[in-house]
N, C-alpha and C. Protein backbone atom coordinates (compact mmCIF):
# COMPACT_ATOMS: atom_id res chain seq x y z
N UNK A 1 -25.36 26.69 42.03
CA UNK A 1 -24.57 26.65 40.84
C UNK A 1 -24.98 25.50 39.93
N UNK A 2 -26.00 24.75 40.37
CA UNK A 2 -26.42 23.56 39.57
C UNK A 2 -27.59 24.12 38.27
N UNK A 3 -27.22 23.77 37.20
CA UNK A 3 -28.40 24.18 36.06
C UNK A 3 -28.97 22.97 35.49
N UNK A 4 -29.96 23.51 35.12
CA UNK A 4 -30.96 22.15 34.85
C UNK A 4 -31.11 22.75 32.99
N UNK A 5 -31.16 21.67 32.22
CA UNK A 5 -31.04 22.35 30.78
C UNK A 5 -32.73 22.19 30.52
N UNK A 6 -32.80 22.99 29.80
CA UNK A 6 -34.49 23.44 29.27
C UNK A 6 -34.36 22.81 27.71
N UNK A 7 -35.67 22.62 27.47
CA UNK A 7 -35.80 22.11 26.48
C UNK A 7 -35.14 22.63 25.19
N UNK A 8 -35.54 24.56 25.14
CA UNK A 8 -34.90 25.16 24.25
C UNK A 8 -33.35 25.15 24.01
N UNK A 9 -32.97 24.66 25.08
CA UNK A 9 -31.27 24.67 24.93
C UNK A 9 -30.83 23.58 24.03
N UNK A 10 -31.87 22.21 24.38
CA UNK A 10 -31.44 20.64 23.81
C UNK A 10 -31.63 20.79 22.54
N UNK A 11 -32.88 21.82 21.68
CA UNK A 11 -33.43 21.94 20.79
C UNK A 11 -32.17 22.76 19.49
N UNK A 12 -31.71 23.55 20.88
CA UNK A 12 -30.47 24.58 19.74
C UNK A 12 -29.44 23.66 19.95
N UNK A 13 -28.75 22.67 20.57
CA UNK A 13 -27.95 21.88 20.45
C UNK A 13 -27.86 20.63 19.51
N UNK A 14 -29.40 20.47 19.01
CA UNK A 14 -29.61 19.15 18.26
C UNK A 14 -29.74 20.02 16.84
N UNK A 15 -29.93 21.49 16.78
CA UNK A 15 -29.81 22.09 15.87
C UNK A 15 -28.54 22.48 15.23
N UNK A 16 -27.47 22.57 16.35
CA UNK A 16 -26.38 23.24 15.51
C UNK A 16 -25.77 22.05 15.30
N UNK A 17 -25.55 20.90 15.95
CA UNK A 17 -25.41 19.41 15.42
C UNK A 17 -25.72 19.57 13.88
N UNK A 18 -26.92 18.98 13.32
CA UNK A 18 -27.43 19.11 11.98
C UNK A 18 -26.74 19.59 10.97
N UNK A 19 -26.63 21.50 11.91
CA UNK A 19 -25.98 21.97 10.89
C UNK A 19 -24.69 22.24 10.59
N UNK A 20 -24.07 21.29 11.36
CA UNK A 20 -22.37 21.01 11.07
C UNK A 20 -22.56 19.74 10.47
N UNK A 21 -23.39 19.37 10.78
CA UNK A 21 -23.36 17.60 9.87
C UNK A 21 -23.53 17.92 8.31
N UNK A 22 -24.79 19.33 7.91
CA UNK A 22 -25.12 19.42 6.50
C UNK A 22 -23.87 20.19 6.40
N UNK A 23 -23.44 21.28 6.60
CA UNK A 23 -22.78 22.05 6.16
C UNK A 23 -21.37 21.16 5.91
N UNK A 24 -20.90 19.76 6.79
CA UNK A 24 -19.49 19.23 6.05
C UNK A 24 -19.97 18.72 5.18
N UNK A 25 -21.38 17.88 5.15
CA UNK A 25 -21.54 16.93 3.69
C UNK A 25 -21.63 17.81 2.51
N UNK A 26 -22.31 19.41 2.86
CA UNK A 26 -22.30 19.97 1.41
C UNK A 26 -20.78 20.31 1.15
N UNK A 27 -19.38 20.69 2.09
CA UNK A 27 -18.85 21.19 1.91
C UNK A 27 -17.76 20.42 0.94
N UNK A 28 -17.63 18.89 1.78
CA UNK A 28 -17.29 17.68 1.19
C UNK A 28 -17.87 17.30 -0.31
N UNK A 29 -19.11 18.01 -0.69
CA UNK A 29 -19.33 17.55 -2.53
C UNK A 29 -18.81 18.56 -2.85
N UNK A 30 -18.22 19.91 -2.70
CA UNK A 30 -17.66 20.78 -3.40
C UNK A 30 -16.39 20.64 -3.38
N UNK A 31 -15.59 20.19 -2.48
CA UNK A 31 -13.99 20.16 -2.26
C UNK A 31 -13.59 18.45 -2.79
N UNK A 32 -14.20 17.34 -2.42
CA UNK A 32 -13.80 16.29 -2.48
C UNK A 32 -13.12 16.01 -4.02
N UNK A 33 -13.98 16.14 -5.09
CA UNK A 33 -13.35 16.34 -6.49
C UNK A 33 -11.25 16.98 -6.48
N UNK A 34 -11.56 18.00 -5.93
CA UNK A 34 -10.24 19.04 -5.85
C UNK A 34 -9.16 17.92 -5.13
N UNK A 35 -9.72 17.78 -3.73
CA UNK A 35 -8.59 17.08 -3.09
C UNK A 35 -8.57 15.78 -3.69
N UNK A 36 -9.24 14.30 -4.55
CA UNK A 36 -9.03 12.99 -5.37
C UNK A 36 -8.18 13.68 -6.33
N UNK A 37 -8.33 14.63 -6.99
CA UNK A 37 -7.34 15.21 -8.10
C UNK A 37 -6.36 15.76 -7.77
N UNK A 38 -6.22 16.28 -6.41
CA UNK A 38 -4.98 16.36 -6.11
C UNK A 38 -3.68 15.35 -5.34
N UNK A 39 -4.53 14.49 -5.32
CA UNK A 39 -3.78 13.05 -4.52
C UNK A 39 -3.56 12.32 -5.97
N UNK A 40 -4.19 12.20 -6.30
CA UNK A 40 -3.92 11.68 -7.93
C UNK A 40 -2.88 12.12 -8.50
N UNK A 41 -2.52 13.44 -8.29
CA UNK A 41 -1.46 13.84 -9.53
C UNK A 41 -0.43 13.86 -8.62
N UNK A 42 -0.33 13.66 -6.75
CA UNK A 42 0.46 13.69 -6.24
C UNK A 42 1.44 11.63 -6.36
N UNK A 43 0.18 11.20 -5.99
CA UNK A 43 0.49 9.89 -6.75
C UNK A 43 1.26 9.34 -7.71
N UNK A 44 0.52 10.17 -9.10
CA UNK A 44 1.44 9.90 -10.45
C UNK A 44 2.96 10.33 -10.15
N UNK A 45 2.71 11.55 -9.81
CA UNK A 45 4.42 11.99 -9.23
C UNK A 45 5.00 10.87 -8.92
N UNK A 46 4.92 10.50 -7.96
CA UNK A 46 5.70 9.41 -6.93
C UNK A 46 5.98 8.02 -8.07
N UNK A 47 4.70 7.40 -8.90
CA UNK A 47 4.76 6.67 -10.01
C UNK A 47 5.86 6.69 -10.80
N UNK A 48 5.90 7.92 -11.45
CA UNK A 48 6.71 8.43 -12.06
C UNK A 48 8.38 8.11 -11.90
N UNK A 49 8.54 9.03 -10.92
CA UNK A 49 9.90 9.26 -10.06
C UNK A 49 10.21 7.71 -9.74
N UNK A 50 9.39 6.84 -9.31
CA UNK A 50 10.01 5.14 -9.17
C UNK A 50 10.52 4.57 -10.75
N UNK A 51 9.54 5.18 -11.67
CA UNK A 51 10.01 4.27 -12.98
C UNK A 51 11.13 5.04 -13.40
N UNK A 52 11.20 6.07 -13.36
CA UNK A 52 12.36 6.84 -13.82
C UNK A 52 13.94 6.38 -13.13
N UNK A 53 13.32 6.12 -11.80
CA UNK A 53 14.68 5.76 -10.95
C UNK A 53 14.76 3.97 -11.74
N UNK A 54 13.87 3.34 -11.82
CA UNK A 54 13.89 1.73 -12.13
C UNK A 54 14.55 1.54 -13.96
N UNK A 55 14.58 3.21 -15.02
CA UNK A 55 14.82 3.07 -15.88
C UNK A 55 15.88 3.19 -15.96
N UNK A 56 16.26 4.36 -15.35
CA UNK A 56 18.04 4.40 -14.99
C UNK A 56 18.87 3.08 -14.23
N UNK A 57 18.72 2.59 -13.45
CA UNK A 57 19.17 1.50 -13.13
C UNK A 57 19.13 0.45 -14.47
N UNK A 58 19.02 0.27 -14.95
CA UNK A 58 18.49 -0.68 -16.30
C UNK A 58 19.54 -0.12 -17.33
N UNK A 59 19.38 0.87 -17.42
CA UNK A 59 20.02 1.43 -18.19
C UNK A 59 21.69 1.78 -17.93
N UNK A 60 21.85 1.53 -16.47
CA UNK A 60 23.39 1.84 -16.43
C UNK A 60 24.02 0.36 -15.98
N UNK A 61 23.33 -0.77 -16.31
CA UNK A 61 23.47 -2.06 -16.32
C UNK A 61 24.30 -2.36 -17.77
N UNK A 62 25.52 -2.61 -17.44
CA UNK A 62 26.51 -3.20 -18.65
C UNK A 62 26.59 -4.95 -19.33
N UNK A 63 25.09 -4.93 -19.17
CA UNK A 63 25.36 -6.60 -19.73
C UNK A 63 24.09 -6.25 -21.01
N UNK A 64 24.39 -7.11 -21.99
CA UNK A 64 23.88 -7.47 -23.46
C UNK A 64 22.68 -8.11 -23.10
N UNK A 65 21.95 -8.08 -24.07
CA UNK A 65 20.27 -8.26 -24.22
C UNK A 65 20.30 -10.01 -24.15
N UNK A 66 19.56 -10.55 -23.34
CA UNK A 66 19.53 -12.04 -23.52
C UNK A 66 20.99 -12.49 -22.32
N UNK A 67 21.59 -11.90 -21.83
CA UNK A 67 22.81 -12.50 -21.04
C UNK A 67 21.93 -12.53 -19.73
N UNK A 68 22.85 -13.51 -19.06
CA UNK A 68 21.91 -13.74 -17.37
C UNK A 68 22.80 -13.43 -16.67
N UNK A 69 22.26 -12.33 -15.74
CA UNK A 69 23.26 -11.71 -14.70
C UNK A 69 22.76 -11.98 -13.55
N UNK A 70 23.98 -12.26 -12.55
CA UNK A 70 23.58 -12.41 -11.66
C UNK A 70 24.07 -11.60 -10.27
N UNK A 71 22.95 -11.36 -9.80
CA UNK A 71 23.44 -10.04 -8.47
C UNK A 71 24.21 -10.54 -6.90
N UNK A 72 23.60 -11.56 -7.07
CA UNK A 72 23.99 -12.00 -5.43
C UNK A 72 23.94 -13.59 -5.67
N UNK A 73 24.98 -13.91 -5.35
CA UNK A 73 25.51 -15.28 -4.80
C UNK A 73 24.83 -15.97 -3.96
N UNK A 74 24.15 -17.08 -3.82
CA UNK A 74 23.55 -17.49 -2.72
C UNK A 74 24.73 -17.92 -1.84
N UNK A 75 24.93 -18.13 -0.24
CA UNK A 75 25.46 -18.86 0.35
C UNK A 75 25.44 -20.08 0.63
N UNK A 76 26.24 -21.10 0.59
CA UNK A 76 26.34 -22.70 0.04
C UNK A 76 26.83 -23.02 1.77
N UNK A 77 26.41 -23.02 2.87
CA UNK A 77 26.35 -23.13 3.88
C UNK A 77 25.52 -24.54 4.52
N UNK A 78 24.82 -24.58 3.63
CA UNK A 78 23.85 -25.61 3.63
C UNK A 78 24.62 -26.99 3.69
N UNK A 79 24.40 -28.15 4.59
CA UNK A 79 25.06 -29.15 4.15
C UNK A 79 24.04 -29.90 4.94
N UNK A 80 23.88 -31.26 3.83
CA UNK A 80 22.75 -32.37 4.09
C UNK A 80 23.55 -33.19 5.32
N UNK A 81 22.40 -33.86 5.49
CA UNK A 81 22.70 -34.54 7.24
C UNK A 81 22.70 -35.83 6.32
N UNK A 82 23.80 -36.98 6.83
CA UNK A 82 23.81 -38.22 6.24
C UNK A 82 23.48 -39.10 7.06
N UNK A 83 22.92 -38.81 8.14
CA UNK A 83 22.42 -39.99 8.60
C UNK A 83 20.89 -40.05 8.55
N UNK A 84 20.50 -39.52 7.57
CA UNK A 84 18.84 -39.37 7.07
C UNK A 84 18.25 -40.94 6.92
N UNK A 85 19.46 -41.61 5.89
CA UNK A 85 18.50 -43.13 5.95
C UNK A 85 19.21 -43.21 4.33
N UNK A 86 18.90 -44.57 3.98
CA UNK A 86 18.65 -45.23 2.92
C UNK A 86 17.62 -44.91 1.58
N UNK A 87 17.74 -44.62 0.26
CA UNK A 87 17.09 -44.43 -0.40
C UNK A 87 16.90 -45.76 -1.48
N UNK A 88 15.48 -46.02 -1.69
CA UNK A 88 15.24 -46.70 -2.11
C UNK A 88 14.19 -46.76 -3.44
N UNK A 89 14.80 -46.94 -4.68
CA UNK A 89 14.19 -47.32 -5.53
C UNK A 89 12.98 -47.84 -5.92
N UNK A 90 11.70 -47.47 -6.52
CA UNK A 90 10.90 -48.60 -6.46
C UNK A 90 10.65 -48.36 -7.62
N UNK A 91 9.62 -49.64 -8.03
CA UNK A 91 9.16 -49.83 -9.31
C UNK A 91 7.38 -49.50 -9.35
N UNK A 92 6.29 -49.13 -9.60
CA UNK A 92 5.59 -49.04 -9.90
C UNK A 92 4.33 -50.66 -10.52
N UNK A 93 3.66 -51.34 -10.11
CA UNK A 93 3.30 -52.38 -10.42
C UNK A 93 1.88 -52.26 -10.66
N UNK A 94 1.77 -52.56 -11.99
CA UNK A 94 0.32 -52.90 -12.18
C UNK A 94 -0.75 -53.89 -11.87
């Protein structure tokens, strides 16, 4: 049950290799155009649909042109440690 491969076999194997290698690269310059243009316009979609959602938000915002609004409060949790030290003044000498 053991086979030994012949040359002609390695020869049609390194052949049909090739011709799956040419046949995706040619197939890939005919389709590749189609599918960049179709990721593209799937893209813009998505572009789109964010600014549209980012215009509406903006737009259902009730504060006047030039006013500063503010969304979130920071938390004031923070408190300095006083036993850091002494601060000291200096002067600069020429």
């Amino acid at each position: 049950m053991l086979q030994t491969a012949s040359f002609m076999g390695f020869l049609r194997t390194i052949l049909i290799i090739l011709l799956i290698y040419y046949g995706v690269k040619i197939l890939s310059r005919i389709f590749a155009p189609y599918l960049l243009r179709y990721m593209s316009k799937k893209m813009q979609e998505r572009f789109g649909q964010q600014f549209n959602q980012q215009e509406q938000k903006t737009k259902g915002a009730s504060h006047k042109e030039g006013e500063t609004v503010i969304d979130k409060v920071p938390q004031s949790d923070t408190s300095s440690n006083k036993n850091v030290g002494e601060y000291i003044d200096y002067e600069e000498i020429d």
